[in-house]
PDB file of N, CA and C in Angstrom:
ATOM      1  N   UNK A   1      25.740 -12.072   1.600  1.00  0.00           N
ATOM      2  CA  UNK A   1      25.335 -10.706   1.282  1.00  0.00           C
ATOM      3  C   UNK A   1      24.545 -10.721  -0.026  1.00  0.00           C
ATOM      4  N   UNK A   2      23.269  -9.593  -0.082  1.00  0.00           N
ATOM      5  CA  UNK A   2      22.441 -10.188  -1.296  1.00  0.00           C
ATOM      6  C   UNK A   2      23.290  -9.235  -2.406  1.00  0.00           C
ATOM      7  N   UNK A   3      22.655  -9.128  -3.698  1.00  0.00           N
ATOM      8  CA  UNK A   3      23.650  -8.574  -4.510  1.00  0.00           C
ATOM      9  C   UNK A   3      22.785  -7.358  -4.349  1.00  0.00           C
ATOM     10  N   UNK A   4      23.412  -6.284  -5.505  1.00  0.00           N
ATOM     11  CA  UNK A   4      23.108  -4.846  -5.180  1.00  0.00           C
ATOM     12  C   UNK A   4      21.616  -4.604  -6.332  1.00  0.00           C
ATOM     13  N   UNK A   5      21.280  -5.910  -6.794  1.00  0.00           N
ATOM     14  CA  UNK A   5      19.659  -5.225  -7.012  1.00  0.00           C
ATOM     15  C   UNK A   5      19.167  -5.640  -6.257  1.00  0.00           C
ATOM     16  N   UNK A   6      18.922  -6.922  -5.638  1.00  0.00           N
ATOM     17  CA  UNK A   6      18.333  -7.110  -4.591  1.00  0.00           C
ATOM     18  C   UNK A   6      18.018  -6.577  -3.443  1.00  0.00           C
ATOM     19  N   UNK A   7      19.011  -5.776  -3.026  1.00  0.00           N
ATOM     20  CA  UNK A   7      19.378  -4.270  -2.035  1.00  0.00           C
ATOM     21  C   UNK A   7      18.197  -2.935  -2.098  1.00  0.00           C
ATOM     22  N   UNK A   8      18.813  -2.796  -3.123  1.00  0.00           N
ATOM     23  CA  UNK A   8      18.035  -1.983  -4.020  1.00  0.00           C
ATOM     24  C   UNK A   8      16.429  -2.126  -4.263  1.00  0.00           C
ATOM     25  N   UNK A   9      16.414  -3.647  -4.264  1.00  0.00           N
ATOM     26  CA  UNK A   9      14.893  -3.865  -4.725  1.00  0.00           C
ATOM     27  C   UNK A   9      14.383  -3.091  -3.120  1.00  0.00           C
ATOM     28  N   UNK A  10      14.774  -4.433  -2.123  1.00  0.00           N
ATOM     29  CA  UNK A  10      14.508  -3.945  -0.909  1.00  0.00           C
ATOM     30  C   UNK A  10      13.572  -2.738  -0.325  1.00  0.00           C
ATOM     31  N   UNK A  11      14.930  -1.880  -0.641  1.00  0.00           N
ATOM     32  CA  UNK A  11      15.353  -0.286   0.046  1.00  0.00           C
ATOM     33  C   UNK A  11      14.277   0.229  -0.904  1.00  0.00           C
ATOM     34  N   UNK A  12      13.627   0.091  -2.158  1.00  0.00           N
ATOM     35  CA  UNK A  12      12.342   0.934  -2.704  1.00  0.00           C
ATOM     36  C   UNK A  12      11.585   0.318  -2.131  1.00  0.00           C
ATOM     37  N   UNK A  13      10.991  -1.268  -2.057  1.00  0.00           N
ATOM     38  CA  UNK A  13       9.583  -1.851  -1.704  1.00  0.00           C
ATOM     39  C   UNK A  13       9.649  -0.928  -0.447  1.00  0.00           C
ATOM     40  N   UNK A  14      10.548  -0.763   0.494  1.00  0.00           N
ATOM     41  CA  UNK A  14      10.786  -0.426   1.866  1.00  0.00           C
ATOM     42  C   UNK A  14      10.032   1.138   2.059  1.00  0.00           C
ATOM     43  N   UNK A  15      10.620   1.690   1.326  1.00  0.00           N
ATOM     44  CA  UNK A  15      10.428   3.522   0.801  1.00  0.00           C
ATOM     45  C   UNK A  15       8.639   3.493   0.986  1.00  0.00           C
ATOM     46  N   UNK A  16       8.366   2.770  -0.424  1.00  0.00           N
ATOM     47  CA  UNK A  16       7.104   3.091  -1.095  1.00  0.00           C
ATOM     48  C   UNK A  16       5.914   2.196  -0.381  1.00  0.00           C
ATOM     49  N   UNK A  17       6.559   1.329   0.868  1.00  0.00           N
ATOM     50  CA  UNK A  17       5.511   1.101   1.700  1.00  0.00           C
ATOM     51  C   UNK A  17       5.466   1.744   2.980  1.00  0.00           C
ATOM     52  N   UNK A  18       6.434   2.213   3.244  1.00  0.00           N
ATOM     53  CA  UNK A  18       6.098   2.873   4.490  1.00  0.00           C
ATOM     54  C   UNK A  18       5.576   4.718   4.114  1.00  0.00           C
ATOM     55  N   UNK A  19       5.629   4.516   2.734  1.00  0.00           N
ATOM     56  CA  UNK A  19       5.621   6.096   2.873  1.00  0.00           C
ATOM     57  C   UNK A  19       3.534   6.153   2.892  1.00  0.00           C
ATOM     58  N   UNK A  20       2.958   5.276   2.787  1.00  0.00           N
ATOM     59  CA  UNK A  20       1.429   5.288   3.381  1.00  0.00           C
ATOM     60  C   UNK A  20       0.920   4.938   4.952  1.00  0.00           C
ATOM     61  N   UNK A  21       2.097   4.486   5.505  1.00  0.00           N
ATOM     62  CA  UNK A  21       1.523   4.604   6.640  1.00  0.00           C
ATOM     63  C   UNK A  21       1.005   6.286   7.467  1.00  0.00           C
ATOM     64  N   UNK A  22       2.318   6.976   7.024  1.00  0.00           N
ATOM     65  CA  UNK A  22       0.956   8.405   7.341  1.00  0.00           C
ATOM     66  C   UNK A  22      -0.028   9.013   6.806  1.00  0.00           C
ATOM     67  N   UNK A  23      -0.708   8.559   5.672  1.00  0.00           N
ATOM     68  CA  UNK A  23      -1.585   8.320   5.072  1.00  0.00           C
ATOM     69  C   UNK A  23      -2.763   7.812   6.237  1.00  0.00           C
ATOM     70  N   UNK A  24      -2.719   6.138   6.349  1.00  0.00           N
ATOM     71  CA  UNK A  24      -3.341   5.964   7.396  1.00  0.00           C
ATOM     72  C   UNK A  24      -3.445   6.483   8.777  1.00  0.00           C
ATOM     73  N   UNK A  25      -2.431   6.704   9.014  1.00  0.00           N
ATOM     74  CA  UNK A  25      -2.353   7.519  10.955  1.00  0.00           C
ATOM     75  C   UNK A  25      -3.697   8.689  10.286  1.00  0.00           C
ATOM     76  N   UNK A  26      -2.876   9.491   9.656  1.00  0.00           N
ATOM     77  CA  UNK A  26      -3.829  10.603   9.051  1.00  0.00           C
ATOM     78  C   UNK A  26      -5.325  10.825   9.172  1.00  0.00           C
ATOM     79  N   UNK A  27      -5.644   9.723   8.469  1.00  0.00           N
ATOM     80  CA  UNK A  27      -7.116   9.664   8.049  1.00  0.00           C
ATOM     81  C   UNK A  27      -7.749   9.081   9.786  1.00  0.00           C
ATOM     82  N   UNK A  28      -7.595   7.807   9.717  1.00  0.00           N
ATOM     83  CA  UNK A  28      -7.565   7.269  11.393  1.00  0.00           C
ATOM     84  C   UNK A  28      -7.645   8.360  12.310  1.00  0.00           C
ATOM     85  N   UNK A  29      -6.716   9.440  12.643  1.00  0.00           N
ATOM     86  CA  UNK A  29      -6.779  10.734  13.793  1.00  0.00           C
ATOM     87  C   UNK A  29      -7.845  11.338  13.410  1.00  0.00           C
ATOM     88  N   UNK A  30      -8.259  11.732  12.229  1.00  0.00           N
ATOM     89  CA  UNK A  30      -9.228  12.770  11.739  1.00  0.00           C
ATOM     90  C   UNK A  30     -10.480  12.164  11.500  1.00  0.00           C
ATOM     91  N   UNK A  31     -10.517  10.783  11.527  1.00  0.00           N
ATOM     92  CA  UNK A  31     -11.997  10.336  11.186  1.00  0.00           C
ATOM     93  C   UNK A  31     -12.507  11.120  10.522  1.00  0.00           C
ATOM     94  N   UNK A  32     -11.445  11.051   8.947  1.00  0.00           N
ATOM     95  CA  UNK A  32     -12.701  11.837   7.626  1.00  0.00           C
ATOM     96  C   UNK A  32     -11.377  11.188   6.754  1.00  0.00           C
ATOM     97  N   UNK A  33     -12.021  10.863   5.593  1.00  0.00           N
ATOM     98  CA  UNK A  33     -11.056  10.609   4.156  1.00  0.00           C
ATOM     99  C   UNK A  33     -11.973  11.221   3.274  1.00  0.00           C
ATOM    100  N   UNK A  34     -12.882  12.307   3.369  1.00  0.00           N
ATOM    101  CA  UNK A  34     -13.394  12.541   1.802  1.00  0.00           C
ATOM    102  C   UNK A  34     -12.383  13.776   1.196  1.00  0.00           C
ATOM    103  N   UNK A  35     -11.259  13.879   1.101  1.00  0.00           N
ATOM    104  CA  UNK A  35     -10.333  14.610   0.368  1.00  0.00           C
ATOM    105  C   UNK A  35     -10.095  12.675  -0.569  1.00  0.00           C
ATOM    106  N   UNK A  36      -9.839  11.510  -0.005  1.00  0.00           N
ATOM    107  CA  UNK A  36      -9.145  10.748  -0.801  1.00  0.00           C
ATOM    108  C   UNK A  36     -10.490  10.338  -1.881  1.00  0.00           C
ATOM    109  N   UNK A  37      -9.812  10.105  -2.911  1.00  0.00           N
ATOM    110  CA  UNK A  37     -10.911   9.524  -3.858  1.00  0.00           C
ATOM    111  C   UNK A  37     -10.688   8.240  -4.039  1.00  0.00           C
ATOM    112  N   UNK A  38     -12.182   7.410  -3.834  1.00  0.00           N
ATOM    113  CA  UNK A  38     -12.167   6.233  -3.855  1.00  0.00           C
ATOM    114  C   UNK A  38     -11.908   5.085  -4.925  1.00  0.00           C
ATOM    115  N   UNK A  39     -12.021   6.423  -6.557  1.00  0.00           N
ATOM    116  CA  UNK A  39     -11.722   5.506  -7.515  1.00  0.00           C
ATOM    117  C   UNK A  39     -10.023   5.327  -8.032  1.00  0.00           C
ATOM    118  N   UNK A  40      -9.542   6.393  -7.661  1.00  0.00           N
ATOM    119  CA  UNK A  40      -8.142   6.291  -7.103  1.00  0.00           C
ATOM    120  C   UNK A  40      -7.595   4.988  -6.593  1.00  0.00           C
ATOM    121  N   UNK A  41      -8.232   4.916  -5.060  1.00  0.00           N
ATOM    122  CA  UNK A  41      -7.915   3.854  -4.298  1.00  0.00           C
ATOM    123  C   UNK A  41      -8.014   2.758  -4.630  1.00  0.00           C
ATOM    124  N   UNK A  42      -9.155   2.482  -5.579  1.00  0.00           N
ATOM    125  CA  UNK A  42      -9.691   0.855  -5.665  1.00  0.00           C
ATOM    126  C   UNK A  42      -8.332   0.521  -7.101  1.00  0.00           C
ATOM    127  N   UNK A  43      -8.364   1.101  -7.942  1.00  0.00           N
ATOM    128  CA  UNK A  43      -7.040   1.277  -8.931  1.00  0.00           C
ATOM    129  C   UNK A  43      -6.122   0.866  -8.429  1.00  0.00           C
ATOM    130  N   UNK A  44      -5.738   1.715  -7.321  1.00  0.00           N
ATOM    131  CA  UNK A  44      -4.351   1.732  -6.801  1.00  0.00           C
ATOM    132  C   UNK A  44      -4.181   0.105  -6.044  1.00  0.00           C
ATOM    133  N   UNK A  45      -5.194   0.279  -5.641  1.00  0.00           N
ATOM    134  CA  UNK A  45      -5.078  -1.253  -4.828  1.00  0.00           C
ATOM    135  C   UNK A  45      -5.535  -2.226  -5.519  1.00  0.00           C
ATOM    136  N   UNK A  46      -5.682  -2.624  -7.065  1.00  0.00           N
ATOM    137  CA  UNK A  46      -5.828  -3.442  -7.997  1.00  0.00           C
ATOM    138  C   UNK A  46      -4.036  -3.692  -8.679  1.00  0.00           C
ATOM    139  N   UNK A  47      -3.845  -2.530  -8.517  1.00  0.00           N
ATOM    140  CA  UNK A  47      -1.794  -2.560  -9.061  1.00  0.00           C
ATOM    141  C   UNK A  47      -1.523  -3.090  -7.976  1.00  0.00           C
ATOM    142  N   UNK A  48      -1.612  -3.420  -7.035  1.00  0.00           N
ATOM    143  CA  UNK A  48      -0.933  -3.531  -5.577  1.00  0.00           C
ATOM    144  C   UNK A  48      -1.110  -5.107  -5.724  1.00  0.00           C
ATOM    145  N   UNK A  49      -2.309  -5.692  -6.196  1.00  0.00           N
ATOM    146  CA  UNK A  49      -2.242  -7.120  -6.126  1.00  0.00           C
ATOM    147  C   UNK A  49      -1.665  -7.817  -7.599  1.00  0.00           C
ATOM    148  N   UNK A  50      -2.005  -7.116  -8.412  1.00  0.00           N
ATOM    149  CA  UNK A  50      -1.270  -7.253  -9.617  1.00  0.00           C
ATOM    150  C   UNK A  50       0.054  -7.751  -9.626  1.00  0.00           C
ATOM    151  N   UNK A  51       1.184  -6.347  -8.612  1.00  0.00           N
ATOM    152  CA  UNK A  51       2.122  -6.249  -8.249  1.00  0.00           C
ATOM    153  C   UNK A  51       3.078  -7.484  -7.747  1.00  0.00           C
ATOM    154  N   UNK A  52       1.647  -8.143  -6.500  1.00  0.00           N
ATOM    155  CA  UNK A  52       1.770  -9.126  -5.545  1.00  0.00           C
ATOM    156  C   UNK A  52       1.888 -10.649  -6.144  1.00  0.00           C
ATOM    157  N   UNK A  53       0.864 -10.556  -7.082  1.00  0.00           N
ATOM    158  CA  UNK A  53       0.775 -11.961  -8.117  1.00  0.00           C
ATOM    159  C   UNK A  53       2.073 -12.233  -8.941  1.00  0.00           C
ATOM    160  N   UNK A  54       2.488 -10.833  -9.325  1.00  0.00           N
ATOM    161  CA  UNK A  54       3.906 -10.716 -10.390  1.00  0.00           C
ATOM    162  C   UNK A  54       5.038 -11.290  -9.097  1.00  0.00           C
ATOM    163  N   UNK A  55       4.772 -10.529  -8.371  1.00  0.00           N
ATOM    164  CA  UNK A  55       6.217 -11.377  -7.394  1.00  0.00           C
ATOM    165  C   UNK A  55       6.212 -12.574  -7.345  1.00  0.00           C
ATOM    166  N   UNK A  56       5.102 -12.855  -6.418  1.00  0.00           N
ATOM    167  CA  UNK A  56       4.705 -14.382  -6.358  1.00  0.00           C
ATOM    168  C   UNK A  56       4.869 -15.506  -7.274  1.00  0.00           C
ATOM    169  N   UNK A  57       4.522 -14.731  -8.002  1.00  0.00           N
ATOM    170  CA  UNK A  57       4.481 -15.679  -9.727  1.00  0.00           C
ATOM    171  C   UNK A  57       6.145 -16.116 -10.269  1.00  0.00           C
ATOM    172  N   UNK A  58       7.289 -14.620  -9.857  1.00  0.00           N
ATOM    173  CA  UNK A  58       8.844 -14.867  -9.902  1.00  0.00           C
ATOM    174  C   UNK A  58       8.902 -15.348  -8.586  1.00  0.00           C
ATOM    175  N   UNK A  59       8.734 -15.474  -7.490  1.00  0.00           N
ATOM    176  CA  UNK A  59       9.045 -15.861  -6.227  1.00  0.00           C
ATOM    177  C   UNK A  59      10.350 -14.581  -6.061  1.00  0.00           C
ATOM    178  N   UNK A  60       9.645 -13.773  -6.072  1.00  0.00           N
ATOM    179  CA  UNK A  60      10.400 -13.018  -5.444  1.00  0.00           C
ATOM    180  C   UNK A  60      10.667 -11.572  -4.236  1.00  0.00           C
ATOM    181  N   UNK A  61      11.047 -12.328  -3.427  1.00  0.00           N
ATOM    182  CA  UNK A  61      10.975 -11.613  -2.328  1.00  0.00           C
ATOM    183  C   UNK A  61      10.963 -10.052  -2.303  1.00  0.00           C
ATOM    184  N   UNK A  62      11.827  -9.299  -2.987  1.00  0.00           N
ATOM    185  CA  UNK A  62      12.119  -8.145  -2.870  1.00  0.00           C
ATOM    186  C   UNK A  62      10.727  -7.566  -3.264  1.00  0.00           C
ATOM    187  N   UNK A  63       9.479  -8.275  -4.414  1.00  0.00           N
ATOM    188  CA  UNK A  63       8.299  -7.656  -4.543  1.00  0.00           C
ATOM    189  C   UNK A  63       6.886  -8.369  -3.866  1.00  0.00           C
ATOM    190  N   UNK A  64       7.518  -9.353  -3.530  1.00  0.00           N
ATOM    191  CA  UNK A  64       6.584  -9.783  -2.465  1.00  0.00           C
ATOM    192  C   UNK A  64       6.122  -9.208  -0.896  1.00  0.00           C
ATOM    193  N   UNK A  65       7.498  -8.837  -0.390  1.00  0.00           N
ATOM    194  CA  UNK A  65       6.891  -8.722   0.638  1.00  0.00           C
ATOM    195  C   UNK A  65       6.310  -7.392   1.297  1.00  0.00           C
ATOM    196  N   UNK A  66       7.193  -6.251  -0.138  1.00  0.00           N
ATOM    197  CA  UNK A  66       6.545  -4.839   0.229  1.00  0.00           C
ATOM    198  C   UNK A  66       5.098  -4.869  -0.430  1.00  0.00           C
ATOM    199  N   UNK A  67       4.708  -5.562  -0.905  1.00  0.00           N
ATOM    200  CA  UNK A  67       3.660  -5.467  -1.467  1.00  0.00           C
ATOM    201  C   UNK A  67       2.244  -6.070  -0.993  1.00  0.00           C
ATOM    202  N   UNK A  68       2.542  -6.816   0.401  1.00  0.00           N
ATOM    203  CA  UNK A  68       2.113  -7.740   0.860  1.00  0.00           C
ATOM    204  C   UNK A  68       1.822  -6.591   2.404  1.00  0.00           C
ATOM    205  N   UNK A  69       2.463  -6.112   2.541  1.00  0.00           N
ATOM    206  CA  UNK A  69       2.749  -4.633   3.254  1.00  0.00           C
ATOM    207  C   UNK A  69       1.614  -3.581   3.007  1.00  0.00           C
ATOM    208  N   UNK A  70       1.963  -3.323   1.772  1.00  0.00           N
ATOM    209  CA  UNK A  70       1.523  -1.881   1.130  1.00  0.00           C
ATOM    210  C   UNK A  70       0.279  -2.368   1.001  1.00  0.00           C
ATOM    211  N   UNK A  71      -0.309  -3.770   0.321  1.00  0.00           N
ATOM    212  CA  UNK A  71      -2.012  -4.142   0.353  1.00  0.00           C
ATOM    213  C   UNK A  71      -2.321  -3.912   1.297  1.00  0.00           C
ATOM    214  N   UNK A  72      -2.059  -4.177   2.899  1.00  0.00           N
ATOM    215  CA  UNK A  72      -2.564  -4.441   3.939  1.00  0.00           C
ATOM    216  C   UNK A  72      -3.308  -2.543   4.276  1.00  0.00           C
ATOM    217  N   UNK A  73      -1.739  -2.123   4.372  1.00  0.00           N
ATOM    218  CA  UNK A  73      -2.315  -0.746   4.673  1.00  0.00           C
ATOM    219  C   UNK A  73      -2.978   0.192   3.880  1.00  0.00           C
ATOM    220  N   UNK A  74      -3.249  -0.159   2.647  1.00  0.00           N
ATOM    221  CA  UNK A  74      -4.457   0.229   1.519  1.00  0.00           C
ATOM    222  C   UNK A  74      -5.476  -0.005   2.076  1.00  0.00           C
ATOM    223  N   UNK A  75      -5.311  -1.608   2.516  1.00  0.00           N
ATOM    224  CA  UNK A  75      -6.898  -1.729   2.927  1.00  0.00           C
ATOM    225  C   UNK A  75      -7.430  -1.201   4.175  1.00  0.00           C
ATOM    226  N   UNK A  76      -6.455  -0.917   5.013  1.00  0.00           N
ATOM    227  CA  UNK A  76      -6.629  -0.307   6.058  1.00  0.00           C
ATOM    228  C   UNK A  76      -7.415   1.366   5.640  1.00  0.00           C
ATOM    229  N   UNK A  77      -6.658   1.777   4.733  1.00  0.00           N
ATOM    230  CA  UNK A  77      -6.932   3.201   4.180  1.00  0.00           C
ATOM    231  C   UNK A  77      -8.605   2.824   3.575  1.00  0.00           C
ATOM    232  N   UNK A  78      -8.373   1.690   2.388  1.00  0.00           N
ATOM    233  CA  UNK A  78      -9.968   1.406   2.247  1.00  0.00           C
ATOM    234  C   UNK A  78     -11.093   1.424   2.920  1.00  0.00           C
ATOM    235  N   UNK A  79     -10.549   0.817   3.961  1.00  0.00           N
ATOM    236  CA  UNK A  79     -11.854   0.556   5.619  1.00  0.00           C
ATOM    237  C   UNK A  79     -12.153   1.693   5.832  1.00  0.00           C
ATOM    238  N   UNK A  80     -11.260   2.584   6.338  1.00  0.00           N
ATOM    239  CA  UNK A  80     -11.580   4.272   6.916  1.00  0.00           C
ATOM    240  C   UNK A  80     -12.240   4.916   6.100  1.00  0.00           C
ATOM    241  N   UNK A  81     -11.948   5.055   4.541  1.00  0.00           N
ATOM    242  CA  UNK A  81     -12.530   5.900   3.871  1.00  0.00           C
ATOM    243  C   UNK A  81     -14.157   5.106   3.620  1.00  0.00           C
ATOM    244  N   UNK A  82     -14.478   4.353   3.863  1.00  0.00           N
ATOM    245  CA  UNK A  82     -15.898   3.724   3.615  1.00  0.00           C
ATOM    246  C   UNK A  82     -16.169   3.893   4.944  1.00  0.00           C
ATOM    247  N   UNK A  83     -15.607   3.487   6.218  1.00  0.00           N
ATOM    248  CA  UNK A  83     -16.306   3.751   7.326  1.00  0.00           C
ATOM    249  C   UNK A  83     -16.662   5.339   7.652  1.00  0.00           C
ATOM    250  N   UNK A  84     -15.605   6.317   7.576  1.00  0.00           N
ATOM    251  CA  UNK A  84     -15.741   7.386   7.404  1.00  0.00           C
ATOM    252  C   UNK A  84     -16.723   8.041   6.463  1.00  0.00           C
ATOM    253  N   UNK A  85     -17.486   7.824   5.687  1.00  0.00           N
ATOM    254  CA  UNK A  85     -18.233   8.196   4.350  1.00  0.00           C
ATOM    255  C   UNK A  85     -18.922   9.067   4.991  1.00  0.00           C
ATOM    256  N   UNK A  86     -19.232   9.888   4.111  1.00  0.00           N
ATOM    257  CA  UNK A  86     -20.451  11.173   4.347  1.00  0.00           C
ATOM    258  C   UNK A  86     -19.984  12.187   5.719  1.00  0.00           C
ATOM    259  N   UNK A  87     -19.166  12.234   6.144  1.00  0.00           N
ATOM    260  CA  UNK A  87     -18.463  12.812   7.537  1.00  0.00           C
ATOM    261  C   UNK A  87     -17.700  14.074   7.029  1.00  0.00           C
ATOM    262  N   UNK A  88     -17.833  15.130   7.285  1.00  0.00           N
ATOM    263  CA  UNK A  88     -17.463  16.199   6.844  1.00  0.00           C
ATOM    264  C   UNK A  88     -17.483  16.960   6.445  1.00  0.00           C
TER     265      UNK A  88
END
């Protein structure tokens, strides 16, 4: 059994990556992201690898692998809002 930060770590990476997947569904159904701002995004997804290097760097799972998660579907969000551009 892991101990109770490890749990813990978990149960947030867990939270704070799934809570963008409707983010993506979102944008994806509507084919439009110009409500999201892109300098936002590119930020946000500069902490995200930051994030990813810091785990990596402790080897540690609990920030590795939500984070490894949460990049993916950023970039997913990234793609749409550039493919989407000027639409709306």
């Amino acid at each position: 059994m892991a101990d109770p930060a490890t749990l813990i770590g978990y149960a947030a990476g867990t939270l704070t990556t799934i809570a963008f997947l409707p983010q993506v569904l979102h944008v994806w159904q509507r084919k439009r992201a110009d409500d999201l701002h892109l300098g936002t995004l590119l930020i946000f997804t500069l902490g995200i690898v930051l994030w990813l290097a810091y785990g990596l760097w402790l080897r540690l799972l609990p920030i590795i692998l939500p984070n490894l998660v949460t990049l993916a579907l950023q970039c997913a969000i990234l793609f749409l809002k550039l493919r989407y551009r000027g639409r709306g």
